[in-house]
N, C-alpha and C. Protein backbone atom coordinates (compact mmCIF):
# COMPACT_ATOMS: atom_id res chain seq x y z
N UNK A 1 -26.92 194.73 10.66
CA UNK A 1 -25.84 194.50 11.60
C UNK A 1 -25.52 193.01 11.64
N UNK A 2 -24.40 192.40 11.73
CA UNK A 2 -23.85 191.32 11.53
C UNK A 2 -23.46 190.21 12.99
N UNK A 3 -24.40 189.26 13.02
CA UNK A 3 -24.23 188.65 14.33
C UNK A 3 -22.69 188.27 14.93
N UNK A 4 -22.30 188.06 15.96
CA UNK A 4 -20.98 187.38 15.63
C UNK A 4 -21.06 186.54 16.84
N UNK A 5 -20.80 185.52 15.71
CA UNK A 5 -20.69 184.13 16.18
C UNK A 5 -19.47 183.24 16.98
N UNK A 6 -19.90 183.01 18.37
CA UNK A 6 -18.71 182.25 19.39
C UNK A 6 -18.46 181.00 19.00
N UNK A 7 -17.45 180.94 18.40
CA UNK A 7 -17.23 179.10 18.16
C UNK A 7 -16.13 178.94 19.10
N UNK A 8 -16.12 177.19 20.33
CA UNK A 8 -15.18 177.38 20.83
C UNK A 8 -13.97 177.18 20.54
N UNK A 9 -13.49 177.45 21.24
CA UNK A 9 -11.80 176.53 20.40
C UNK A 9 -11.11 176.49 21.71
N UNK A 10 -10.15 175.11 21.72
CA UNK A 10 -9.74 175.40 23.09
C UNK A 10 -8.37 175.78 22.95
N UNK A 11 -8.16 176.59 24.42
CA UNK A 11 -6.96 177.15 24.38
C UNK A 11 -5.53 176.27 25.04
N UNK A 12 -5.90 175.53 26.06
CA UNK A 12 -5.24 174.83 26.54
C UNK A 12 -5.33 173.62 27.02
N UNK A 13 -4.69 172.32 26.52
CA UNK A 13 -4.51 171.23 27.21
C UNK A 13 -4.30 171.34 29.04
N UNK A 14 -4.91 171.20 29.70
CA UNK A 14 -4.80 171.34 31.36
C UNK A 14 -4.38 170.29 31.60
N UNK A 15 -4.51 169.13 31.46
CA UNK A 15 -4.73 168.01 31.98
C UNK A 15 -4.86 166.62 31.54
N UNK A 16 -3.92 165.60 31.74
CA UNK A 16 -4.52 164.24 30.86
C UNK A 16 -4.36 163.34 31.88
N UNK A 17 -5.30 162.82 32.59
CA UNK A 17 -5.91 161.42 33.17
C UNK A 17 -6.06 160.64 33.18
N UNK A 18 -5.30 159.38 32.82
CA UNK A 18 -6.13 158.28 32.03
C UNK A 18 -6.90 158.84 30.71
N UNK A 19 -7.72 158.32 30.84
CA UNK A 19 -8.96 158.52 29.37
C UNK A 19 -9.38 159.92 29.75
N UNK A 20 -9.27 160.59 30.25
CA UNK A 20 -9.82 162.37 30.87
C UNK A 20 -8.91 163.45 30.56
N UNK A 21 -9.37 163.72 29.41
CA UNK A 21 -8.43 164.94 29.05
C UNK A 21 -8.99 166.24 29.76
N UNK A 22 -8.57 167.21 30.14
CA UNK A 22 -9.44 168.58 30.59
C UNK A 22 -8.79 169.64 29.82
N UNK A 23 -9.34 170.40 28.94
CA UNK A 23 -8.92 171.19 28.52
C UNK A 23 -9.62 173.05 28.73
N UNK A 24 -9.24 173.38 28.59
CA UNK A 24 -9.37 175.03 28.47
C UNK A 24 -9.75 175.57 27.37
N UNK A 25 -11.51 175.86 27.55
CA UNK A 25 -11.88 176.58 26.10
C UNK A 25 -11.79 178.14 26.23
N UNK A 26 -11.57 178.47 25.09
CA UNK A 26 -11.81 180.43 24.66
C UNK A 26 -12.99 181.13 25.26
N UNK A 27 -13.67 180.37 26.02
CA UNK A 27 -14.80 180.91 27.04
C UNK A 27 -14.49 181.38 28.24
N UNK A 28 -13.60 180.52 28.87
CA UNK A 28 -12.78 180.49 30.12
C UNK A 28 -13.08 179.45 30.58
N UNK A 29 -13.97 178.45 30.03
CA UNK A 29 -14.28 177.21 30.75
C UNK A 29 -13.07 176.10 30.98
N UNK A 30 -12.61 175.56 32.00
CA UNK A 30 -12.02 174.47 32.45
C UNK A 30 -13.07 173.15 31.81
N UNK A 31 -12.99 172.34 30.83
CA UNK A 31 -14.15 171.37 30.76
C UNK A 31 -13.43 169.92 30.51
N UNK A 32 -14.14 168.92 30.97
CA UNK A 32 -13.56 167.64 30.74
C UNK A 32 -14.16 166.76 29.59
N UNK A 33 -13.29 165.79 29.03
CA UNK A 33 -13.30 165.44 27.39
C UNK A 33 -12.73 163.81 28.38
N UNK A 34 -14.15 163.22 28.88
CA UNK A 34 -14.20 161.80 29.28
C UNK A 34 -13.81 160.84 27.83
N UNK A 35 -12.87 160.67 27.74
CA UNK A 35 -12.44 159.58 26.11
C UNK A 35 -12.91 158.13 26.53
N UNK A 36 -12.86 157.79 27.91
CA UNK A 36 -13.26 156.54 27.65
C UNK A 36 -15.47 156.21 27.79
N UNK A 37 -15.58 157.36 27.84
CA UNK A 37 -17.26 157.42 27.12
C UNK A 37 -17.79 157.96 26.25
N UNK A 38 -16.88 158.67 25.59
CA UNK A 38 -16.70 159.07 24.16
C UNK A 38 -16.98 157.96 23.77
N UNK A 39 -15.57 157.12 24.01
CA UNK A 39 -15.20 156.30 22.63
C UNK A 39 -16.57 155.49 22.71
N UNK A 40 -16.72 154.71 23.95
CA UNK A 40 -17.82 153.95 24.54
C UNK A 40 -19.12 154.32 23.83
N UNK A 41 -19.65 155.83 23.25
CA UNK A 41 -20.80 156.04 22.81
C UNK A 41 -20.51 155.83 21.58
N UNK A 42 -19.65 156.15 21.09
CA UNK A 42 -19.05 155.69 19.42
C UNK A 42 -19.72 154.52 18.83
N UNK A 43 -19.48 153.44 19.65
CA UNK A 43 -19.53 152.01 19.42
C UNK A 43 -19.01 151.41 18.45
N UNK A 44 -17.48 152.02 18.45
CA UNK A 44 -16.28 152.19 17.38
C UNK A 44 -16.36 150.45 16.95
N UNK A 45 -15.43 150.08 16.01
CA UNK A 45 -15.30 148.80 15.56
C UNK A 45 -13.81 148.62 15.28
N UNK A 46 -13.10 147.66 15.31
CA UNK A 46 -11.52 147.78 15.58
C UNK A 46 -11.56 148.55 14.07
N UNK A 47 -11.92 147.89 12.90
CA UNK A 47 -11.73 149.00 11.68
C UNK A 47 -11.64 150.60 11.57
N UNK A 48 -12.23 151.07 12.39
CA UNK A 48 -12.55 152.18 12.45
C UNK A 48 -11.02 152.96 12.86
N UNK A 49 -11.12 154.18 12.10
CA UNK A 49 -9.51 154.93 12.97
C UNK A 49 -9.50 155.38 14.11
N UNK A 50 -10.29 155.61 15.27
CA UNK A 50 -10.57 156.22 16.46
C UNK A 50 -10.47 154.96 17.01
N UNK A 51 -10.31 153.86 16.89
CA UNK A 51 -10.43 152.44 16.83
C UNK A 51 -8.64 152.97 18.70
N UNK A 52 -8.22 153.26 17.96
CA UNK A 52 -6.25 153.03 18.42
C UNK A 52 -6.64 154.15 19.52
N UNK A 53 -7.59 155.05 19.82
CA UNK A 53 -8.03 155.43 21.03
C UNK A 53 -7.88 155.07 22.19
N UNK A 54 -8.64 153.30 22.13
CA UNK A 54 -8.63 152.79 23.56
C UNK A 54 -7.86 152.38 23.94
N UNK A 55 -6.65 152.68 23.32
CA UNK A 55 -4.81 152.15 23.78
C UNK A 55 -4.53 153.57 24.51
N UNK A 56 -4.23 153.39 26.10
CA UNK A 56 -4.28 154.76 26.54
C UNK A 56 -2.44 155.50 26.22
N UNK A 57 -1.73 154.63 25.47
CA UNK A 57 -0.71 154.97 25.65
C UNK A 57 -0.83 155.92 23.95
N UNK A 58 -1.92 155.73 23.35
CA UNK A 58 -1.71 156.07 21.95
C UNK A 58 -2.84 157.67 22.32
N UNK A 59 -4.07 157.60 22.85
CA UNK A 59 -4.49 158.71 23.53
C UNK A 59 -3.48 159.93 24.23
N UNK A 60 -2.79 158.99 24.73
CA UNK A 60 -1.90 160.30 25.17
C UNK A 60 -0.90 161.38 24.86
N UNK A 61 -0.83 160.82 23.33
CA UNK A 61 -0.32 161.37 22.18
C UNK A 61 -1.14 162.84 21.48
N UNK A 62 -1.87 163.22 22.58
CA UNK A 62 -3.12 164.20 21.87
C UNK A 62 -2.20 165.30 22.00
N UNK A 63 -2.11 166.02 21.01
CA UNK A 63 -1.57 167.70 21.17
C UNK A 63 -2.48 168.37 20.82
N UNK A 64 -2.20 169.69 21.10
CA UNK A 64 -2.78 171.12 20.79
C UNK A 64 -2.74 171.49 19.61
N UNK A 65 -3.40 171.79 18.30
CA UNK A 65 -3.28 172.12 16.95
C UNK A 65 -4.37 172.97 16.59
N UNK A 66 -4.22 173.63 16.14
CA UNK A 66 -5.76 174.16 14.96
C UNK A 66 -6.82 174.74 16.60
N UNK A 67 -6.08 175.34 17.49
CA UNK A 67 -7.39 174.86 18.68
C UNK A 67 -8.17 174.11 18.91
N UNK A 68 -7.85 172.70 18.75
CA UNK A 68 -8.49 171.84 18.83
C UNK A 68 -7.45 170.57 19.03
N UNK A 69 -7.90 169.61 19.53
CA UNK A 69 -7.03 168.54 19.53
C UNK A 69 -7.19 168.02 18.63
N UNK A 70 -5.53 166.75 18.20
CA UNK A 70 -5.37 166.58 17.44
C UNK A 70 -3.82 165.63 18.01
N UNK A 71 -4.35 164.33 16.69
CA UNK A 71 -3.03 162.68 17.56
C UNK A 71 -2.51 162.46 15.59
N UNK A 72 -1.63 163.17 16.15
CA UNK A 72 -0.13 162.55 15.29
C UNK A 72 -0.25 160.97 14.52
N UNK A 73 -0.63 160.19 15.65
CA UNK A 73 -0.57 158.99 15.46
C UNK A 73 -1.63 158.59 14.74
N UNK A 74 -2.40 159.15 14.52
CA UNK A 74 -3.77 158.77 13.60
C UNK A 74 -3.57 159.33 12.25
N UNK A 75 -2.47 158.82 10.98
CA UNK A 75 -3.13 159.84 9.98
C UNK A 75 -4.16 159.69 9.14
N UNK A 76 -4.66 160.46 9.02
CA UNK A 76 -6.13 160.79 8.22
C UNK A 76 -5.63 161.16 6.92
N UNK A 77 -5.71 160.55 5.70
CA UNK A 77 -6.02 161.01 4.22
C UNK A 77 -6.79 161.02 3.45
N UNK A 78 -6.76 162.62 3.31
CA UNK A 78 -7.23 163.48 2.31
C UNK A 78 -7.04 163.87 0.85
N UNK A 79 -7.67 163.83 -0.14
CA UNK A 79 -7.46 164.47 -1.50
C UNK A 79 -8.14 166.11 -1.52
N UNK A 80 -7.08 166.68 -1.40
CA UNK A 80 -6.98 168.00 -2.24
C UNK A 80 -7.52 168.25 -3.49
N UNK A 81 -8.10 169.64 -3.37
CA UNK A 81 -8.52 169.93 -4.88
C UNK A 81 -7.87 169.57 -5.94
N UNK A 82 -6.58 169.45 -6.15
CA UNK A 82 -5.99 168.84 -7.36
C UNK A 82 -5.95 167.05 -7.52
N UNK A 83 -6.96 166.75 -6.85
CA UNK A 83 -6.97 165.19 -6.90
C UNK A 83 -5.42 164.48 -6.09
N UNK A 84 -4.83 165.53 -5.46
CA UNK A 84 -3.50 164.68 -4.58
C UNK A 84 -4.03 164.45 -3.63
N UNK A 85 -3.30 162.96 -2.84
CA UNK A 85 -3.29 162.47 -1.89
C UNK A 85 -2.62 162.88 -0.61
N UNK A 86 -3.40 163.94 0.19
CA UNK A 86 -2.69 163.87 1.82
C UNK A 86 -2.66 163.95 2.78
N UNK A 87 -1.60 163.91 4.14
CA UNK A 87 -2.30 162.92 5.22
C UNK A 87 -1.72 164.13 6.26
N UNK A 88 -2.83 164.08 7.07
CA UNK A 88 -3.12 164.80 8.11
C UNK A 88 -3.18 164.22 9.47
N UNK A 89 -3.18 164.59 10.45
CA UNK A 89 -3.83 164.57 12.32
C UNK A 89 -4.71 164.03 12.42
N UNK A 90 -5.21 163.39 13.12
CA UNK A 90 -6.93 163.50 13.10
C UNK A 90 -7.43 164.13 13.80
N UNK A 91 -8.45 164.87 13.91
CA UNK A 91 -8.66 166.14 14.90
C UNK A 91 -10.15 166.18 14.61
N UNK A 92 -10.55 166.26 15.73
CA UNK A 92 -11.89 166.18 16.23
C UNK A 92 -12.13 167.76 16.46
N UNK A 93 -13.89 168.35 15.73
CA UNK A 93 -13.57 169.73 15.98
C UNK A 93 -13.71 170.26 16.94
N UNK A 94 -13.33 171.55 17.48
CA UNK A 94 -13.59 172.18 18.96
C UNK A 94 -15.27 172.09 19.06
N UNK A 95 -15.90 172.34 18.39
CA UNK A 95 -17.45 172.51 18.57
C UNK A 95 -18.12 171.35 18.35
N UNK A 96 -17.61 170.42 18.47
CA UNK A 96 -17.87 168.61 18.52
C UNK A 96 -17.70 168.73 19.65
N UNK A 97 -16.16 168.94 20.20
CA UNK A 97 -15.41 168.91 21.92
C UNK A 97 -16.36 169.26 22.74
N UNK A 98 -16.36 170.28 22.25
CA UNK A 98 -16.71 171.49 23.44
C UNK A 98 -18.83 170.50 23.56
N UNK A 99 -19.05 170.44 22.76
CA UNK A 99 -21.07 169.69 22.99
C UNK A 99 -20.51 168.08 23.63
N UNK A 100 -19.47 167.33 23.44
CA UNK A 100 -18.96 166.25 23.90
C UNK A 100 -18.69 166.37 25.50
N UNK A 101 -17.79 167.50 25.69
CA UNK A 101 -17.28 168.10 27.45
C UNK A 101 -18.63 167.97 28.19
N UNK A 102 -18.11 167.95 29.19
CA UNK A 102 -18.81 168.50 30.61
C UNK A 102 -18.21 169.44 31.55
N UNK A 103 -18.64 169.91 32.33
CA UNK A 103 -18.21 170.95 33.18
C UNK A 103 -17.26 170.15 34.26
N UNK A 104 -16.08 170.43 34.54
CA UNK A 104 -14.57 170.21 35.11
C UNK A 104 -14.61 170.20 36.45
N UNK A 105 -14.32 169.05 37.06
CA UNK A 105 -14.29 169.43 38.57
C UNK A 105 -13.10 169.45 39.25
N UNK A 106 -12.05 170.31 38.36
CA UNK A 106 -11.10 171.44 38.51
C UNK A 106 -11.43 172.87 38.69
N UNK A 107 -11.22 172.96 40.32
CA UNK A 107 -11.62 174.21 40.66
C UNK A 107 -10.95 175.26 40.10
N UNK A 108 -10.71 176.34 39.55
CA UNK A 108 -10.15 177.69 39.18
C UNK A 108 -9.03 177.89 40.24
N UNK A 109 -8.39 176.79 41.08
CA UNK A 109 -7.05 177.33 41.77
C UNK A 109 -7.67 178.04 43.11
N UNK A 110 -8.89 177.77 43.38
CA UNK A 110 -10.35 178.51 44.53
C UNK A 110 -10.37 180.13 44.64
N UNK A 111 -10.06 180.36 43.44
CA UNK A 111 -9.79 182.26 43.41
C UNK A 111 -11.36 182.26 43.91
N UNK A 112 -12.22 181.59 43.06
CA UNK A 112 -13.39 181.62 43.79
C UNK A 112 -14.10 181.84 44.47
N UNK A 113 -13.91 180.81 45.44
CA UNK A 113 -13.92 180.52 47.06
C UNK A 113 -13.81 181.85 47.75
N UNK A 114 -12.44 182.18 47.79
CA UNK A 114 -11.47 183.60 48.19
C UNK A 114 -12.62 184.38 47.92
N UNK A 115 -12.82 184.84 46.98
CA UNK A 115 -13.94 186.16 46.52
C UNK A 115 -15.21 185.59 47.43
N UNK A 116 -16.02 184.64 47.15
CA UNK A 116 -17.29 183.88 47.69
C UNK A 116 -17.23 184.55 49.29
N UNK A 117 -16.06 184.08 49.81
CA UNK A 117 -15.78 184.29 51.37
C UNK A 117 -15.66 185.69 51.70
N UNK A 118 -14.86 186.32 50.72
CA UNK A 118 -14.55 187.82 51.07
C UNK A 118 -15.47 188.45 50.78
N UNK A 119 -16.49 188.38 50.36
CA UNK A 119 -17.78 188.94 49.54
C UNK A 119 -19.19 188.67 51.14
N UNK A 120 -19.13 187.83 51.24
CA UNK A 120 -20.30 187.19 52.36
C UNK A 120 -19.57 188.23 53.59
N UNK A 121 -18.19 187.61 53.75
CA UNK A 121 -17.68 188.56 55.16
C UNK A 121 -18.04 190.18 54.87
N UNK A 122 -18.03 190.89 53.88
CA UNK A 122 -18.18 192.15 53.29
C UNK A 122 -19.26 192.74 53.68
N UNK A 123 -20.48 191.44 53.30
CA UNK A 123 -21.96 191.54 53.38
C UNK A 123 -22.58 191.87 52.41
N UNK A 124 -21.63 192.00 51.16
CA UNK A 124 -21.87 192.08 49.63
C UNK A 124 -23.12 191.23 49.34
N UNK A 125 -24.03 191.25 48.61
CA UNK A 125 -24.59 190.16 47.31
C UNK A 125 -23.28 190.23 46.38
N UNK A 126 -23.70 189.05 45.23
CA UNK A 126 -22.95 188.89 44.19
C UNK A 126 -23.39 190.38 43.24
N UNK A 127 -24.86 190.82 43.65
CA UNK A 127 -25.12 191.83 42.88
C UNK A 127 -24.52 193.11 42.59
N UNK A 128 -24.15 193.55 44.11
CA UNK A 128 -23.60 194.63 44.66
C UNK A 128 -22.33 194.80 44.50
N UNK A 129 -21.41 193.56 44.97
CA UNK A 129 -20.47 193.54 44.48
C UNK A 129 -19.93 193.62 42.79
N UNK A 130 -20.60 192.97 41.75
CA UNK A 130 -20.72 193.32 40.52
C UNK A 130 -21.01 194.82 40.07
N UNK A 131 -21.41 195.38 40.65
CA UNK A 131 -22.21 196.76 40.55
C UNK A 131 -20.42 197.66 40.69
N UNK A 132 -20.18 197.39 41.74
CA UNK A 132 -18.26 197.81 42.40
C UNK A 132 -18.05 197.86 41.21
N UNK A 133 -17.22 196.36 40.75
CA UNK A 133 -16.01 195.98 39.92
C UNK A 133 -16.82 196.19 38.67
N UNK A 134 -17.70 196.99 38.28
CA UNK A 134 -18.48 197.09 36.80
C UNK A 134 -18.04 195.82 36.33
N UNK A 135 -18.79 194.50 36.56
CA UNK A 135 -18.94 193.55 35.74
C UNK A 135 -20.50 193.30 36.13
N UNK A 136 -20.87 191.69 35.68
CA UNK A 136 -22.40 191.56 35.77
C UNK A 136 -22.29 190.42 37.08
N UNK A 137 -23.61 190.48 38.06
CA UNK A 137 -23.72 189.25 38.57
C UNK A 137 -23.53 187.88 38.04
N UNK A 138 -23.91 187.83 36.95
CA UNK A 138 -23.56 186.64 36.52
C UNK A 138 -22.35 186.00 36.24
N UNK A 139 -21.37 187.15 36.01
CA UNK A 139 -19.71 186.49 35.84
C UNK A 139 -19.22 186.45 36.91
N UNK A 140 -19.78 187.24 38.47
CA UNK A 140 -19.33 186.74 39.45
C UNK A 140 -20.01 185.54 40.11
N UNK A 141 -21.09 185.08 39.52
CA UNK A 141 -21.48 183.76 40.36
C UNK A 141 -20.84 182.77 39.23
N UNK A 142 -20.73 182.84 37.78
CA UNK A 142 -19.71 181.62 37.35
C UNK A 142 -18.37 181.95 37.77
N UNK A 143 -18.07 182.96 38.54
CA UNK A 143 -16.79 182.56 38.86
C UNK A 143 -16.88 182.25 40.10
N UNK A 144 -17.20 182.49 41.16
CA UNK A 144 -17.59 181.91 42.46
C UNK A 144 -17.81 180.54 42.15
N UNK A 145 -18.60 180.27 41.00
CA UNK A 145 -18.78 178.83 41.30
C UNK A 145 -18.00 177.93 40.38
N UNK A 146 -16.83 178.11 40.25
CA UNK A 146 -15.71 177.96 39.53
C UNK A 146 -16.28 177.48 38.33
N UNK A 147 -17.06 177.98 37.74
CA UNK A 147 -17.70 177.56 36.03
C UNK A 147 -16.80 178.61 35.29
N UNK A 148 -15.93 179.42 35.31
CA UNK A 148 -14.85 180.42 34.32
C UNK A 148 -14.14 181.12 35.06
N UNK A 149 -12.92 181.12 34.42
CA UNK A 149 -11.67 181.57 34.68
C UNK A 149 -11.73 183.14 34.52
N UNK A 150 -10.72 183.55 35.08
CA UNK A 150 -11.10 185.13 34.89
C UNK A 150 -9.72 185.90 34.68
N UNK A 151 -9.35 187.39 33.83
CA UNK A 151 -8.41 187.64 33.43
C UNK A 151 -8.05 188.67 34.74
N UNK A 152 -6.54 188.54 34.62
CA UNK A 152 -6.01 189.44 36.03
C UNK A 152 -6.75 191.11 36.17
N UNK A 153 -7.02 191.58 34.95
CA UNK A 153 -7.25 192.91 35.25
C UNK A 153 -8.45 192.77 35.91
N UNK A 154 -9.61 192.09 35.35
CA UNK A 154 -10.73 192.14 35.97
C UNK A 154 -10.66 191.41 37.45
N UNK A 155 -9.63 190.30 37.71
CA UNK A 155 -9.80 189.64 39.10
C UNK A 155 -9.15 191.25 40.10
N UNK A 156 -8.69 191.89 39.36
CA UNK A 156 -7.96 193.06 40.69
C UNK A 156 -8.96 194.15 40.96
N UNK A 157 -10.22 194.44 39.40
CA UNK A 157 -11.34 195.11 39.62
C UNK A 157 -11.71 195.13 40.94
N UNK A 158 -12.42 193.38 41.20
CA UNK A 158 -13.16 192.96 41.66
C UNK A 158 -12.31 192.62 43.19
N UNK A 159 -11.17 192.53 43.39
CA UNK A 159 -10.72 192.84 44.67
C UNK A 159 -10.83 194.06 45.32
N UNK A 160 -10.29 195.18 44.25
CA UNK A 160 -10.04 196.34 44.80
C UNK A 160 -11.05 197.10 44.93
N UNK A 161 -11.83 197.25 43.74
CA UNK A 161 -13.02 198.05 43.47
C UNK A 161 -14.20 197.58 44.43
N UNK A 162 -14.11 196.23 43.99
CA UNK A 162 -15.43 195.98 44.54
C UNK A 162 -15.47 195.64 45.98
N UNK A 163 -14.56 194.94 46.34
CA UNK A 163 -14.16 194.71 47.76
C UNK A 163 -13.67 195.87 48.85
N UNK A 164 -13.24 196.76 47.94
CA UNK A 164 -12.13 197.40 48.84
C UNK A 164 -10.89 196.84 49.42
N UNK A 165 -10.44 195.85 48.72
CA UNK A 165 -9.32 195.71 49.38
C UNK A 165 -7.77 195.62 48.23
N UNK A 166 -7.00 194.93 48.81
CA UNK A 166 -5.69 195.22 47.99
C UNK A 166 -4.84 193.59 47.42
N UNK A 167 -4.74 194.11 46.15
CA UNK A 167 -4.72 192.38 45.81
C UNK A 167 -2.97 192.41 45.55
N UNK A 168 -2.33 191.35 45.95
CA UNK A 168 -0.93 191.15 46.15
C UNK A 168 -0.31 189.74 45.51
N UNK A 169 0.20 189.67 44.26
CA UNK A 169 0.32 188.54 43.87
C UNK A 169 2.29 188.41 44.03
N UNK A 170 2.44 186.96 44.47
CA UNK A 170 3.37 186.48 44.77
C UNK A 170 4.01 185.27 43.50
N UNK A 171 4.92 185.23 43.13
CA UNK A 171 5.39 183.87 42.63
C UNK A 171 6.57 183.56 43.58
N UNK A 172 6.84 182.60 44.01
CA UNK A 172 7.47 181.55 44.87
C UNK A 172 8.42 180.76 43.89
């Protein structure tokens, strides 16, 4: 039987800060990508191409590519198997990112919270309540504790099923 292997990749740019990018990995994690202690552990040298980093106006040039980020402004050249010359992004890989990140102190929007509160008032454990919405304790305490994002079908499980109650979403 054939293992299968999670590599992350992120899904979404959330956020750019100064030197603090936060992005959104394929886990559900919200995680932050500190660039100015990145670069800082680097101990880059102006030669170097990551060098044009600590210009925050050239950092902010980071897009979304390949799931992974990736700055226009840096090109990187490459020779191709046929011995041609050519020039690429520079892009740092998601599974560099993602061991580089730390955990985001961007709450999940406090869907969280909401559940945390409605769960205690209930008199639920996280256990019991998991047991409801057939998921595991454990995806309801990383989501309580805003460590992953969660997809609508399962957030209405876990209202309706597990809570008993009735979930009502609004756009404004």
């Amino acid at each position: 039987m054939r293992k299968t292997v999670k590599i992350p990749r992120i899904l979404k740019i959330d956020k750019i800060d100064g030197f603090k990018i936060y992005v959104i990995f394929n886990n559900g994690e919200t995680r932050l990508l500190d660039f100015d202690k990145i670069l800082n552990d680097w101990n880059l040298k102006d030669s170097d191409m990551e060098y044009k980093l600590y210009d925050l106006s050239e950092i902010r040039k980071v897009r979304l590519r390949n799931q992974t980020l990736s700055w226009d402004n840096l090109p990187t050249k490459l020779i191709d198997d046929k011995g041609q010359e050519m020039e690429f992004p520079y892009e740092i890989g998601p599974d560099v990112l993602y061991r580089l990140s730390q955990d985001s102190d961007i709450p999940n929007q406090g869907y969280g919270d909401i559940v945390r509160k409605a769960r205690i008032k209930a008199g639920l454990t996280q256990d019991e309540l998991a047991r409801r919405a057939g998921t595991t304790r454990f995806y309801i305490s990383r989501f309580e504790n805003n460590k992953s994002d969660i997809e609508l079908s399962t957030f209405k499980r876990i209202i309706e099923s597990g809570l008993g109650k009735r979930l009502n979403l609004e756009i404004k």
